[in-house]
C-alpha atoms as a PDB file:
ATOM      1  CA  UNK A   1      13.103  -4.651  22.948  1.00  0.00           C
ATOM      2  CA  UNK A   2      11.273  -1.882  21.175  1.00  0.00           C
ATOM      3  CA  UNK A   3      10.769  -2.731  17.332  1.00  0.00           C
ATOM      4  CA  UNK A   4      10.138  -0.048  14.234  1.00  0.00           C
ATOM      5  CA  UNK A   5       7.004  -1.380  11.959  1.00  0.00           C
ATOM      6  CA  UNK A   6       6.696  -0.193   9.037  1.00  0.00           C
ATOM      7  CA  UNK A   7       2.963  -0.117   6.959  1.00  0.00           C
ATOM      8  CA  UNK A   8       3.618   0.941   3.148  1.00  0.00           C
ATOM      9  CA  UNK A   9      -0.106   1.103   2.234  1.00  0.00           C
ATOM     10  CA  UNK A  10      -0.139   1.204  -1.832  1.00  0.00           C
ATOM     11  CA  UNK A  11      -2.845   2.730  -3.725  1.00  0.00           C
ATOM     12  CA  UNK A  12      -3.037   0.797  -8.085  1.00  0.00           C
ATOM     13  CA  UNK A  13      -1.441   2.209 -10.045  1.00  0.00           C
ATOM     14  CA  UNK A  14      -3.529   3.886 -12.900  1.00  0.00           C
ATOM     15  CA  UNK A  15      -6.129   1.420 -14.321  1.00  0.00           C
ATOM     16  CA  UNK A  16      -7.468   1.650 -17.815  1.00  0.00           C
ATOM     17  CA  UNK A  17     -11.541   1.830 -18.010  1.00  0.00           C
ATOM     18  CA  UNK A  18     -12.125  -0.988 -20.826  1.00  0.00           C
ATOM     19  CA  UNK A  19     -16.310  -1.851 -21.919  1.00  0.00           C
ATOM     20  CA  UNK A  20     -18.118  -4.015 -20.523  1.00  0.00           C
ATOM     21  CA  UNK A  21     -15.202  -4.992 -18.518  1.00  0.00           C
ATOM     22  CA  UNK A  22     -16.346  -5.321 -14.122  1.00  0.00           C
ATOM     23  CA  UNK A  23     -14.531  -3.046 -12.025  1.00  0.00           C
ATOM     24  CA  UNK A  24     -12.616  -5.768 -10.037  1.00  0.00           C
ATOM     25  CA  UNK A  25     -11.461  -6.916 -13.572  1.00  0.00           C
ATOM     26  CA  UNK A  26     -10.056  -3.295 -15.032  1.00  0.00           C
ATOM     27  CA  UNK A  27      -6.319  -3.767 -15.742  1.00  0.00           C
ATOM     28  CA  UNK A  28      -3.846  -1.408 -15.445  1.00  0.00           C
ATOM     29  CA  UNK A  29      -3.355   1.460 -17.995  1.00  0.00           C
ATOM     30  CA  UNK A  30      -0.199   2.952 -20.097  1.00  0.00           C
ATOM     31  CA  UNK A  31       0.394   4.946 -17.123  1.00  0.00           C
ATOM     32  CA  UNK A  32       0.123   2.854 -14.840  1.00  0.00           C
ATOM     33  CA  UNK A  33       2.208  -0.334 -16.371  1.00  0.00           C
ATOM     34  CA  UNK A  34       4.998   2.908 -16.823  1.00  0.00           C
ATOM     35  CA  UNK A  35       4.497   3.851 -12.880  1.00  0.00           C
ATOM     36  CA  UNK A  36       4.143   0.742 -11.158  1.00  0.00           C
ATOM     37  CA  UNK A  37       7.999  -0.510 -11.748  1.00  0.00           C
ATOM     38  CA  UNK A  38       9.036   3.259 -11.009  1.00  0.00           C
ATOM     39  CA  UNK A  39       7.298   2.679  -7.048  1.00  0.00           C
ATOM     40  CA  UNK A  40       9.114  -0.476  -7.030  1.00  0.00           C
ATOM     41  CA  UNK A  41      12.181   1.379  -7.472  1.00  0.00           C
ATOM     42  CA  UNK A  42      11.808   3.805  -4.995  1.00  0.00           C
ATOM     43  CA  UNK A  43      10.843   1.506  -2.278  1.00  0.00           C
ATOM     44  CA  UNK A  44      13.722  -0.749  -3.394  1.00  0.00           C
ATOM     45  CA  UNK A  45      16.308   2.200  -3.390  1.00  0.00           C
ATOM     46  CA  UNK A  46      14.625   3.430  -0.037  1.00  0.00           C
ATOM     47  CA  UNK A  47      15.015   0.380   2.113  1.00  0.00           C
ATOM     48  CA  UNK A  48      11.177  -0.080   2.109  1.00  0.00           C
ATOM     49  CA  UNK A  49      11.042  -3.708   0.907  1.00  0.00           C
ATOM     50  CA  UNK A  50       8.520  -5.724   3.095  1.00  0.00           C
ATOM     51  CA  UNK A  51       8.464  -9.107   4.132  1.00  0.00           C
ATOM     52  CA  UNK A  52       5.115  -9.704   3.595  1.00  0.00           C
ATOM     53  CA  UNK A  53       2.069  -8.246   1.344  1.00  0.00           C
ATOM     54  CA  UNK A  54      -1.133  -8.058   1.653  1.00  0.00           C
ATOM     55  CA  UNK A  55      -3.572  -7.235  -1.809  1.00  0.00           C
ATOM     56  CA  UNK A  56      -6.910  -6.938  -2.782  1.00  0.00           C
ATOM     57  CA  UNK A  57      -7.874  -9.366  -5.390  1.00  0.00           C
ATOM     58  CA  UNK A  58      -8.598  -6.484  -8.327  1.00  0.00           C
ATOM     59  CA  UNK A  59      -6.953  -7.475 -11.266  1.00  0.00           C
ATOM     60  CA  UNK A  60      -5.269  -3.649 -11.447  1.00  0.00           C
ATOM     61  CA  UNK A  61      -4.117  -4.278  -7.385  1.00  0.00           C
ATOM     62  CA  UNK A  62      -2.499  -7.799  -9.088  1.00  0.00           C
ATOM     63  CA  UNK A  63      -0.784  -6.241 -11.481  1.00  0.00           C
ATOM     64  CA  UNK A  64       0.668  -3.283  -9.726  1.00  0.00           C
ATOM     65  CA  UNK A  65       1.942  -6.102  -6.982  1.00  0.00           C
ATOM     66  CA  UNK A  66       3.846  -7.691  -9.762  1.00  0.00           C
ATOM     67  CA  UNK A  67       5.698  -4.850 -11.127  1.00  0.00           C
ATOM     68  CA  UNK A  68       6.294  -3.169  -8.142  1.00  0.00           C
ATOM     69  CA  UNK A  69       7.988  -6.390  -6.909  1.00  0.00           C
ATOM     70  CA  UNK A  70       9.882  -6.927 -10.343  1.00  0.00           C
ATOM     71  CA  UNK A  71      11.925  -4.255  -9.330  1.00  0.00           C
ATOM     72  CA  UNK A  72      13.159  -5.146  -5.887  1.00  0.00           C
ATOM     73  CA  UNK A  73      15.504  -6.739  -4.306  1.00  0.00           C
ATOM     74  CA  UNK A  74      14.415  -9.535  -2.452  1.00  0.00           C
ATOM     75  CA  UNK A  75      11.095 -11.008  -3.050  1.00  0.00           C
ATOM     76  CA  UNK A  76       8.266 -11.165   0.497  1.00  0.00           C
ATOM     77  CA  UNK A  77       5.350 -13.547   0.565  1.00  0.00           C
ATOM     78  CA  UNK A  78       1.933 -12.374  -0.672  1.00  0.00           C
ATOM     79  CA  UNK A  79      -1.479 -13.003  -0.059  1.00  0.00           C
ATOM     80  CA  UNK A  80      -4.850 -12.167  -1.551  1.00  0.00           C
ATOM     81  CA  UNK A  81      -7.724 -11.161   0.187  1.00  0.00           C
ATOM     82  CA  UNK A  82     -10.806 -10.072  -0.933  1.00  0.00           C
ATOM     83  CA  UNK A  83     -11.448  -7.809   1.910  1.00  0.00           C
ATOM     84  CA  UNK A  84      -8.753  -5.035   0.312  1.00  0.00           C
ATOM     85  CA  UNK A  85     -11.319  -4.753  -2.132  1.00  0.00           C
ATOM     86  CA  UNK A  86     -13.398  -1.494  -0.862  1.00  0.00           C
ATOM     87  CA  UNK A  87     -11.619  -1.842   2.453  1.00  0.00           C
ATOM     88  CA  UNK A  88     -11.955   0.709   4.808  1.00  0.00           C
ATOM     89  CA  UNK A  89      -9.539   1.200   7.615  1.00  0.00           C
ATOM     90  CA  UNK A  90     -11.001  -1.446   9.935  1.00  0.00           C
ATOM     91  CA  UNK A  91     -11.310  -3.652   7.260  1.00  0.00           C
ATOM     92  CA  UNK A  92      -7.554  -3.135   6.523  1.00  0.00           C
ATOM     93  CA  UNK A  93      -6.442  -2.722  10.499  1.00  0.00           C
ATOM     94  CA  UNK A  94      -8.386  -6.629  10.510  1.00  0.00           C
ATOM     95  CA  UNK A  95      -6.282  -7.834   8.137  1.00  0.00           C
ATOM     96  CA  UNK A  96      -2.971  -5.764   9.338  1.00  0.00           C
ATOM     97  CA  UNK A  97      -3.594  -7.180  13.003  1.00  0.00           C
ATOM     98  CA  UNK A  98      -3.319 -11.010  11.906  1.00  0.00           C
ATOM     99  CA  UNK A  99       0.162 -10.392  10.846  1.00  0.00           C
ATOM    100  CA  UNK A 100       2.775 -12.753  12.966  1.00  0.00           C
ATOM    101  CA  UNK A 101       4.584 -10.106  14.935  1.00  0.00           C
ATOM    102  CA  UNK A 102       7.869 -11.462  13.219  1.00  0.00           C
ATOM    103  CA  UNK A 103       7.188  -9.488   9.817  1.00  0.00           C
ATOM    104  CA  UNK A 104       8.708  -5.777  10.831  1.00  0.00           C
ATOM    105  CA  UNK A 105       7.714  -4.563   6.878  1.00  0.00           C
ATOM    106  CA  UNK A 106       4.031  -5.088   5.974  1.00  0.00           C
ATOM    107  CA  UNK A 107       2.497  -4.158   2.824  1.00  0.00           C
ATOM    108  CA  UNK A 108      -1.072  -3.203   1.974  1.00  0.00           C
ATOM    109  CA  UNK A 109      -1.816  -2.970  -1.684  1.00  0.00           C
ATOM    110  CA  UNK A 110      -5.529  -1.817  -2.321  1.00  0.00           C
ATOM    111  CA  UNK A 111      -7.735   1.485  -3.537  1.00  0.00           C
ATOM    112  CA  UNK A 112      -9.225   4.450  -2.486  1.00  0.00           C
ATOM    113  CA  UNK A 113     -10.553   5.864  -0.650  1.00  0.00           C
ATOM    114  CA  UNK A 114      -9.531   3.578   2.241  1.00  0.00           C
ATOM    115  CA  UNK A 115      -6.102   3.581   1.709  1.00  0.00           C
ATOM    116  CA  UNK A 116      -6.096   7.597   2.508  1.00  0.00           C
ATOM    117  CA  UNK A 117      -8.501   7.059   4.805  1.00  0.00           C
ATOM    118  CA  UNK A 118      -6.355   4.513   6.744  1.00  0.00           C
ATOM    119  CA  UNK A 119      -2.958   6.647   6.272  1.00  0.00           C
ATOM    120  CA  UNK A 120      -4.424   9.598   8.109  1.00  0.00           C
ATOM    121  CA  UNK A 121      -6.386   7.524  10.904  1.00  0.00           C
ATOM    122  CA  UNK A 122      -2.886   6.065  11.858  1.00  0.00           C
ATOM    123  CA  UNK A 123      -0.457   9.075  11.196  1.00  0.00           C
ATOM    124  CA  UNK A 124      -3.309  12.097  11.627  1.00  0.00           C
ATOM    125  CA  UNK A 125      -4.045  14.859   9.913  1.00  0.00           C
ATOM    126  CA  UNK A 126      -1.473  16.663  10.735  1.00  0.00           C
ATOM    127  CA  UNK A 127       1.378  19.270   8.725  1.00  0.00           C
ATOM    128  CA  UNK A 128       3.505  15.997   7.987  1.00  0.00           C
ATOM    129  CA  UNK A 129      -0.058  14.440   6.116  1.00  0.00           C
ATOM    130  CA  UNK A 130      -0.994  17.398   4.368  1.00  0.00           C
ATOM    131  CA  UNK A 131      -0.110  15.653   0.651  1.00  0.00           C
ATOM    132  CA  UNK A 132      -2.310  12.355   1.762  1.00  0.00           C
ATOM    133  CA  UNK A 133      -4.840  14.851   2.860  1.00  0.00           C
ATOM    134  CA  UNK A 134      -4.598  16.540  -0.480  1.00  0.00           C
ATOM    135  CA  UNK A 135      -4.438  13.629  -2.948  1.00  0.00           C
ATOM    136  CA  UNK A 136      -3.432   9.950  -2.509  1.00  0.00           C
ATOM    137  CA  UNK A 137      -2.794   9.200  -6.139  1.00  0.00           C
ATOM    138  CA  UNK A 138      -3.003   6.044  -8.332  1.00  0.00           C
ATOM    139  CA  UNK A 139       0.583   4.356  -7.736  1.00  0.00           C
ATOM    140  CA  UNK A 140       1.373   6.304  -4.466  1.00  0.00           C
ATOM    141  CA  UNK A 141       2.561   4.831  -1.443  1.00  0.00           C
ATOM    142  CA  UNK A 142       2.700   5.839   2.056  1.00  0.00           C
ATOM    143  CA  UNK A 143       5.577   4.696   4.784  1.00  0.00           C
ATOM    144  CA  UNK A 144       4.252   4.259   8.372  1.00  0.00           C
ATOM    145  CA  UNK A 145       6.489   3.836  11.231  1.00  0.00           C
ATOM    146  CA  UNK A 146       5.296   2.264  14.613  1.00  0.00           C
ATOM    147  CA  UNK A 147       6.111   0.850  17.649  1.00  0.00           C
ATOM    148  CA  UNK A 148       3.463  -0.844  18.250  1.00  0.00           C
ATOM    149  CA  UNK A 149       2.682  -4.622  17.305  1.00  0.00           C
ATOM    150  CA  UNK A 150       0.576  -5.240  14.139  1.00  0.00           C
ATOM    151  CA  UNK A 151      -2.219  -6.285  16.612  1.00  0.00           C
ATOM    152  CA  UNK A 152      -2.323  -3.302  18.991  1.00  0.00           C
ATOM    153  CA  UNK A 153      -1.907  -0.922  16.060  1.00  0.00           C
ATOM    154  CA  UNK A 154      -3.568   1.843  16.419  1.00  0.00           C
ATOM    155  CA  UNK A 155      -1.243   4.532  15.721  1.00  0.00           C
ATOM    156  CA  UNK A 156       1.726   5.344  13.658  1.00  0.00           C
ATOM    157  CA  UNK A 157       4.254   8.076  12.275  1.00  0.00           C
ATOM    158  CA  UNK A 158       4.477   9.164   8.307  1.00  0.00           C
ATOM    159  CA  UNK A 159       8.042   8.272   7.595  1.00  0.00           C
ATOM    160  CA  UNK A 160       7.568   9.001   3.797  1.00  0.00           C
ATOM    161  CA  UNK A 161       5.021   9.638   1.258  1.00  0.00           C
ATOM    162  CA  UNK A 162       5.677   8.855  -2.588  1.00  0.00           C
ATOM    163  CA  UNK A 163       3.915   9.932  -5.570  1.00  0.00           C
ATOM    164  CA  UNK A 164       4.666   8.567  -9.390  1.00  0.00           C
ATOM    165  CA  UNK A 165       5.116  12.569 -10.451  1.00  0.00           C
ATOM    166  CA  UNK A 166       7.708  13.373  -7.771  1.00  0.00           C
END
């Protein structure tokens, strides 16, 4: 039996650049703390609610996870890995292809520029990525679709593309 997979790869939503604050530790922003619920709407309101998450460990990754997932409607496991942080897309294809092949949602939540950089290695550069190719924006989220299992992934289709000023 075939299966649809769907990869939402999230970029932060829009940190805040505090003093003497480390990068990983940069919290989100006004904007941000205003866009993060409005992606978790959107993904709740277009069936994209996954079953499991993946995020990096920056505090601004945390705290988009947290309102994005306030405002859905059922709640998926998370996990924390370090290796989101700065990922590229092997680093996040490693993590994507330890998923059980159970989980048909997966979410990445991490920065750029890997998570562009991952959205157009699986979907192309194509017409249908032009916006990616343009500008994957803080609090932005791409849809994958796939057939194939998390571990063979190696391709996939751009089912939808959301921006916070859409």
């Amino acid at each position: 039996m075939d299966v649809t997979r769907r990869l939402i790869v999230l970029r932060h939503a829009k940190s805040a650049w505090p003093d003497d604050v480390p990068d990983r530790e940069r919290p989100l922003g006004p904007r941000g703390l205003r866009d993060a619920p409005n992606l978790g709407r959107w993904l709740g309101d277009s069936g994209y609610v996954p079953q499991h998450v993946v995020c990096s460990t920056a505090r601004r990754t945390r705290e988009t996870w947290e309102l994005v997932s306030e405002a859905l409607p059922s709640k998926p496991t998370i996990e924390y890995d370090e290796d989101l942080y700065g990922a590229g897309p092997e680093e996040f294809l490693n993590v994507v292809r330890r998923i059980p092949r159970d989980v048909t949602t997966l979410a990445l939540v991490g920065h750029e520029p890997g998570v562009s950089e991952l959205t157009l290695h699986l979907a192309g550069d194509g017409e249908d990525t032009r916006l990616v190719q343009a500008k994957f924006p803080t609090g932005a989220a791409a849809v994958l679709a796939t057939a194939d299992t998390w571990a063979d992934l190696s391709a996939a289709r751009l089912e939808a593309f959301f921006r916070p000023r859409d």
